[in-house]
Protein backbone atom coordinates (compact mmCIF):
# COMPACT_ATOMS: atom_id res chain seq x y z
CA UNK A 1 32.46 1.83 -8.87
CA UNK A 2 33.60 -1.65 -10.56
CA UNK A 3 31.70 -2.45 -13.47
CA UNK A 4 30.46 -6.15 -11.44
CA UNK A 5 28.84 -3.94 -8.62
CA UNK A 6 26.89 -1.60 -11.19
CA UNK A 7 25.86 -4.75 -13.07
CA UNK A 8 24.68 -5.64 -9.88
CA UNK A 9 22.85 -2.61 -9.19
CA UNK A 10 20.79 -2.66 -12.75
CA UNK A 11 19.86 -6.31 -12.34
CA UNK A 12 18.32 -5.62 -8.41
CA UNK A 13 17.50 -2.01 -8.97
CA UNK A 14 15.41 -2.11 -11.66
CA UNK A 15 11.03 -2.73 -12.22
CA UNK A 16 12.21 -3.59 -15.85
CA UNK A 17 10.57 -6.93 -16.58
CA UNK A 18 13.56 -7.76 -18.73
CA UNK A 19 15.75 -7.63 -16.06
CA UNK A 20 13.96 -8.35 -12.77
CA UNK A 21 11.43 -11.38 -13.65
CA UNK A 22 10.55 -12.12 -10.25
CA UNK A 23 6.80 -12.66 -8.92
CA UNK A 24 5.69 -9.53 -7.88
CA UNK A 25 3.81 -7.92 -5.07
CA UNK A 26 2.06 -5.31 -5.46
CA UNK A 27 1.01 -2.68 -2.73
CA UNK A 28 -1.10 0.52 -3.13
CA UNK A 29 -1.45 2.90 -0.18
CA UNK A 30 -4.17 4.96 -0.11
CA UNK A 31 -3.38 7.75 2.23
CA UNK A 32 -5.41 10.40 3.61
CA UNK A 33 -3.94 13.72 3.32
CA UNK A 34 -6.84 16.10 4.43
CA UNK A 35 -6.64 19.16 6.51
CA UNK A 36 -7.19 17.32 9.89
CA UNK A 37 -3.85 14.90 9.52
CA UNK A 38 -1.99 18.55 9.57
CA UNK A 39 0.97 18.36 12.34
CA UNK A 40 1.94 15.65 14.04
CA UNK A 41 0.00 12.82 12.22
CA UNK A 42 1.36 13.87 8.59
CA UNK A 43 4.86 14.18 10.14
CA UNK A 44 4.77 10.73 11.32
CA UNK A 45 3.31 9.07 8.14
CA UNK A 46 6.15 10.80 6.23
CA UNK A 47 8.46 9.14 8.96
CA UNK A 48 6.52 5.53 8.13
CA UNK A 49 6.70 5.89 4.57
CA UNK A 50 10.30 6.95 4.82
CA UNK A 51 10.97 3.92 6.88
CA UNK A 52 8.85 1.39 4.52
CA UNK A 53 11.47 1.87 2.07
CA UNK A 54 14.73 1.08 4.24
CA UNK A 55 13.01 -2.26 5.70
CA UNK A 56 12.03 -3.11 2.07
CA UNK A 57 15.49 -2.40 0.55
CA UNK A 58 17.15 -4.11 3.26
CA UNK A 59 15.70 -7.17 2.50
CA UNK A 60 17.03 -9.42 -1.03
CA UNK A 61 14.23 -11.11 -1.80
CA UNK A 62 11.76 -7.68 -1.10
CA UNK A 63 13.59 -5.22 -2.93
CA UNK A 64 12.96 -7.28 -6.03
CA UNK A 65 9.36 -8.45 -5.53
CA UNK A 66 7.61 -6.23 -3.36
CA UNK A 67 6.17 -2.88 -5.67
CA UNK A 68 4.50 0.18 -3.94
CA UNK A 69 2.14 2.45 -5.29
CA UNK A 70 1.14 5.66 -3.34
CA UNK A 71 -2.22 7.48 -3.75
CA UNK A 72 -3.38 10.87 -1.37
CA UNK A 73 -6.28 12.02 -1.01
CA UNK A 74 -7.82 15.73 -0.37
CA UNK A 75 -7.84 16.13 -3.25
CA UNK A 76 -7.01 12.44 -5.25
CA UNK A 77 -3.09 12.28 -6.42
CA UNK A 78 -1.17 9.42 -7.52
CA UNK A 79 2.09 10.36 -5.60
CA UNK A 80 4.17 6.66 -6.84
CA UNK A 81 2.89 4.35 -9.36
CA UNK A 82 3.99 0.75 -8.62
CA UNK A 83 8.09 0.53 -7.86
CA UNK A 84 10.33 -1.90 -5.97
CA UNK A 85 12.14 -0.30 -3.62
CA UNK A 86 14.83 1.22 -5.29
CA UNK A 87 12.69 3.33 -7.10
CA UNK A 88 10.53 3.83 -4.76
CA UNK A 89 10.84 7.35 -3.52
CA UNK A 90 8.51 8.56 -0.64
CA UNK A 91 6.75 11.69 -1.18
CA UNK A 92 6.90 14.00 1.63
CA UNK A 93 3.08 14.53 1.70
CA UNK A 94 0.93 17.53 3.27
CA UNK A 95 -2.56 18.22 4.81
CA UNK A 96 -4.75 20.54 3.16
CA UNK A 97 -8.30 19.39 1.65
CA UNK A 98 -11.39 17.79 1.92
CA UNK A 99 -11.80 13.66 1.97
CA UNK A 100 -12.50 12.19 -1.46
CA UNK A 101 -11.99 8.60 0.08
CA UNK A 102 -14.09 6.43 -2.87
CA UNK A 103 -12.49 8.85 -5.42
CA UNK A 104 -8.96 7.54 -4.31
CA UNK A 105 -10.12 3.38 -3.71
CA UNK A 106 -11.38 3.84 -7.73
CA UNK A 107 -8.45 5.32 -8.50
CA UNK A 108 -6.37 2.84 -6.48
CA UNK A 109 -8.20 -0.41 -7.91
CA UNK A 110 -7.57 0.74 -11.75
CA UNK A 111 -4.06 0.87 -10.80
CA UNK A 112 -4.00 -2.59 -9.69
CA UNK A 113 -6.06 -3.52 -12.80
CA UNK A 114 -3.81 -1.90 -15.17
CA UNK A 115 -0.66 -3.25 -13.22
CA UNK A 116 -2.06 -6.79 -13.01
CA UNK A 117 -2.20 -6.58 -16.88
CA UNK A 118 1.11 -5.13 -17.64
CA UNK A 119 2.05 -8.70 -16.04
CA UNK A 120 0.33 -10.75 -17.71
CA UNK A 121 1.09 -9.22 -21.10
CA UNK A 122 4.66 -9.71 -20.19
CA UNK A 123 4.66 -13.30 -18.30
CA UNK A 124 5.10 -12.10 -14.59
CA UNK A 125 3.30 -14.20 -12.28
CA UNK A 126 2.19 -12.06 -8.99
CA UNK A 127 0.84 -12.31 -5.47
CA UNK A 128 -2.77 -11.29 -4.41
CA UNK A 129 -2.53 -7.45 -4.82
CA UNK A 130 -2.86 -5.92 -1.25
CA UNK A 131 -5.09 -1.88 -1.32
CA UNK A 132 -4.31 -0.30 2.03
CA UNK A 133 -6.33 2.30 3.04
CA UNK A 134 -5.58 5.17 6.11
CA UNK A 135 -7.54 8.24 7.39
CA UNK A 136 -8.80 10.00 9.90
CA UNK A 137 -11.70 10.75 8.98
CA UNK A 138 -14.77 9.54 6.60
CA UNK A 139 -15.63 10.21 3.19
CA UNK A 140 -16.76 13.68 1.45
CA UNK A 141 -17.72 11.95 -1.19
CA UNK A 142 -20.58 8.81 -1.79
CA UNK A 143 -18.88 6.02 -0.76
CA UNK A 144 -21.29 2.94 -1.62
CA UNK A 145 -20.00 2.49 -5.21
CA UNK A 146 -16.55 1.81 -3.90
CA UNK A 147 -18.13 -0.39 -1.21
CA UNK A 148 -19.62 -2.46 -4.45
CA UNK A 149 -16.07 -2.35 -6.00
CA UNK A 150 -14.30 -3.79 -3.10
CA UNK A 151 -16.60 -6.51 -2.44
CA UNK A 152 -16.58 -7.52 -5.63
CA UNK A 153 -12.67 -7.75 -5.93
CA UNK A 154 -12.55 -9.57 -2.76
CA UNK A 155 -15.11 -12.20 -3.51
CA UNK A 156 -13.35 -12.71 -6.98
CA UNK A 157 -10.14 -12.56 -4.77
CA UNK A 158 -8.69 -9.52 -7.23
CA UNK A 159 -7.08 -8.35 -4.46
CA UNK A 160 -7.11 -7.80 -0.40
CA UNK A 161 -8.49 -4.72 1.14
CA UNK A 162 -7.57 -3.16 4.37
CA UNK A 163 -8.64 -0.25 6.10
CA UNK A 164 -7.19 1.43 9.03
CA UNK A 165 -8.72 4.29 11.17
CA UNK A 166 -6.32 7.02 12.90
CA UNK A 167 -8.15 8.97 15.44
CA UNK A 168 -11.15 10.86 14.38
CA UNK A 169 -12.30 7.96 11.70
CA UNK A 170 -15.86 7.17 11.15
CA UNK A 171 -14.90 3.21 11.82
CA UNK A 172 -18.82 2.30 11.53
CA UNK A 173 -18.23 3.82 8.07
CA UNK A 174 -15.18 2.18 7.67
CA UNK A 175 -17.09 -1.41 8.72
CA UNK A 176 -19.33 -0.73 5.55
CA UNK A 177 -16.53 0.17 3.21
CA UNK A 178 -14.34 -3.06 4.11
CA UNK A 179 -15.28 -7.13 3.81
CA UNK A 180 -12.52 -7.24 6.68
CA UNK A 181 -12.66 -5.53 10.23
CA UNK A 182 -10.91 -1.87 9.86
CA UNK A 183 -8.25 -1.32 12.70
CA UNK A 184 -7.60 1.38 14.57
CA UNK A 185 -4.44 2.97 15.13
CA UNK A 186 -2.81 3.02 18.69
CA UNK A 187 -2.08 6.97 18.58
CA UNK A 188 0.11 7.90 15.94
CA UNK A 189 1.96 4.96 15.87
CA UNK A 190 2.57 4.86 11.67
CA UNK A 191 5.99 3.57 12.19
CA UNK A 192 4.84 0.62 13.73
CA UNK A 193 2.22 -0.01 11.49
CA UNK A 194 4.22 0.32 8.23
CA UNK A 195 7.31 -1.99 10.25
CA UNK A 196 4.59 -4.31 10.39
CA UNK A 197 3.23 -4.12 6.88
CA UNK A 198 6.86 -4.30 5.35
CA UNK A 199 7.30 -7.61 7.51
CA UNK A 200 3.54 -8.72 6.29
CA UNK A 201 5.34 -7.91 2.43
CA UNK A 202 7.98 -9.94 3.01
CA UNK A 203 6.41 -12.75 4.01
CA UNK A 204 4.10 -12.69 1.13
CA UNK A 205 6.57 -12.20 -1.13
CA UNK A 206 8.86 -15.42 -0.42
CA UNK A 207 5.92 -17.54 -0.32
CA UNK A 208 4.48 -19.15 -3.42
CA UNK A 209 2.07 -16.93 -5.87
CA UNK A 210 -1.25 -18.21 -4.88
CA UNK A 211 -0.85 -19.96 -1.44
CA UNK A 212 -2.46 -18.55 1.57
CA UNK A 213 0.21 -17.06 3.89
CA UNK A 214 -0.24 -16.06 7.96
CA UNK A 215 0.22 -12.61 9.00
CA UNK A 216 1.23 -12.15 11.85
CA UNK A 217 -0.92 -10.06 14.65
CA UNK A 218 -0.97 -5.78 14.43
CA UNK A 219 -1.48 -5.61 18.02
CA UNK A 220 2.05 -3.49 18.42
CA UNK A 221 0.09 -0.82 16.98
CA UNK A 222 -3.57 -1.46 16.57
CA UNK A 223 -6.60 -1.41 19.59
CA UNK A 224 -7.32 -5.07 19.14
């Protein structure tokens, strides 16, 4: 390896402020991991995830902006904190548990707080932090306090919350827990829907910090 390409390498490949001062945009999944996604619908998701990361890397403006923090729940674990995509590893996650869904949106939303500050104590300027949500199912714990918390950070515009229901979800539920419509997934199409939230990413993330930016239509694997 010539010592231009690793130079390279540490410049792109790297969260270190220092190095990489681009605008980032951050992205926390919040992924269900309890005993009913066992099988096929964890397989997939560990397919999604793995493909997140190759559609992210590929692009040059992504791999250095884009950050992705992972959290599962049953019970709550904080799998990834926020990386760009070259140190973003995706876990290969497994279904056992009960559904401590509010646990795991608190946990999520400090994560954005604390990354939002790291930041700002070190003169990054970042995108609208985007908390995605999937499960199959509805929460085992009291949910309305995380209701509270994600209407409040939307109305402030802390961040943008999104919720999407695999088959089996309480959508009513998820209609209470969301300012925005949940949507449901066609089958187990988690591929698809992570193809279209890396695309969604990198749109954001070569627009300007700040400006609203259209994303374009789930319907290759939502019931819209």
């Amino acid at each position: 390896m010539s010592e231009n390409t690793f130079s390279e390498q540490v410049v792109f490949g790297t969260d270190n402020f220092a190095d990489n001062p681009e605008p980032r945009c951050p992205c926390v999944l919040l992924l269900d991991t309890s005993g009913s996604m066992s099988g096929a619908p964890i397989a997939e998701l560990n397919a999604g995830l793995a493909g997140l990361k190759d559609e992210l890397s590929a692009d040059s403006l992504a791999i250095k902006r884009v950050e992705v923090a992972i959290i599962s729940f049953g019970p709550v674990t904080i799998e990834n904190t926020f990386h760009t995509a070259p140190s973003f590893y995706p876990p290969t996650l497994s279904a056992k548990g009960d559904t401590p869904m509010s646990a795991a949106i608190r946990q999520g939303l400090e994560l954005v707080r604390q990354r939002k500050d790291e930041y700002r104590s070190n003169g990054i300027s970042f995108y609208r932090p985007w908390v995605f949500l999937i499960t199959d199912g509805e929460p085992t714990d009291e949910w309305q306090s995380a209701a509270a918390l994600i209407r409040e950070g939307e109305s402030s515009k802390s961040f943008a919350f999104f919720a999407v229901g695999v088959a089996g979800a309480n959508m009513d539920l998820l209609r209470k827990l969301s300012v925005r419509e949940p949507l449901k997934l066609q089958g187990l199409k988690f591929r698809e829907l992570f193809h279209w939230l890396s695309n969604s990413m990198k749109s954001v993330s070569c627009s300007v910090p700040g400006t609203n930016v259209p994303i374009q239509s789930p319907q290759g694997w939502a019931e819209v």
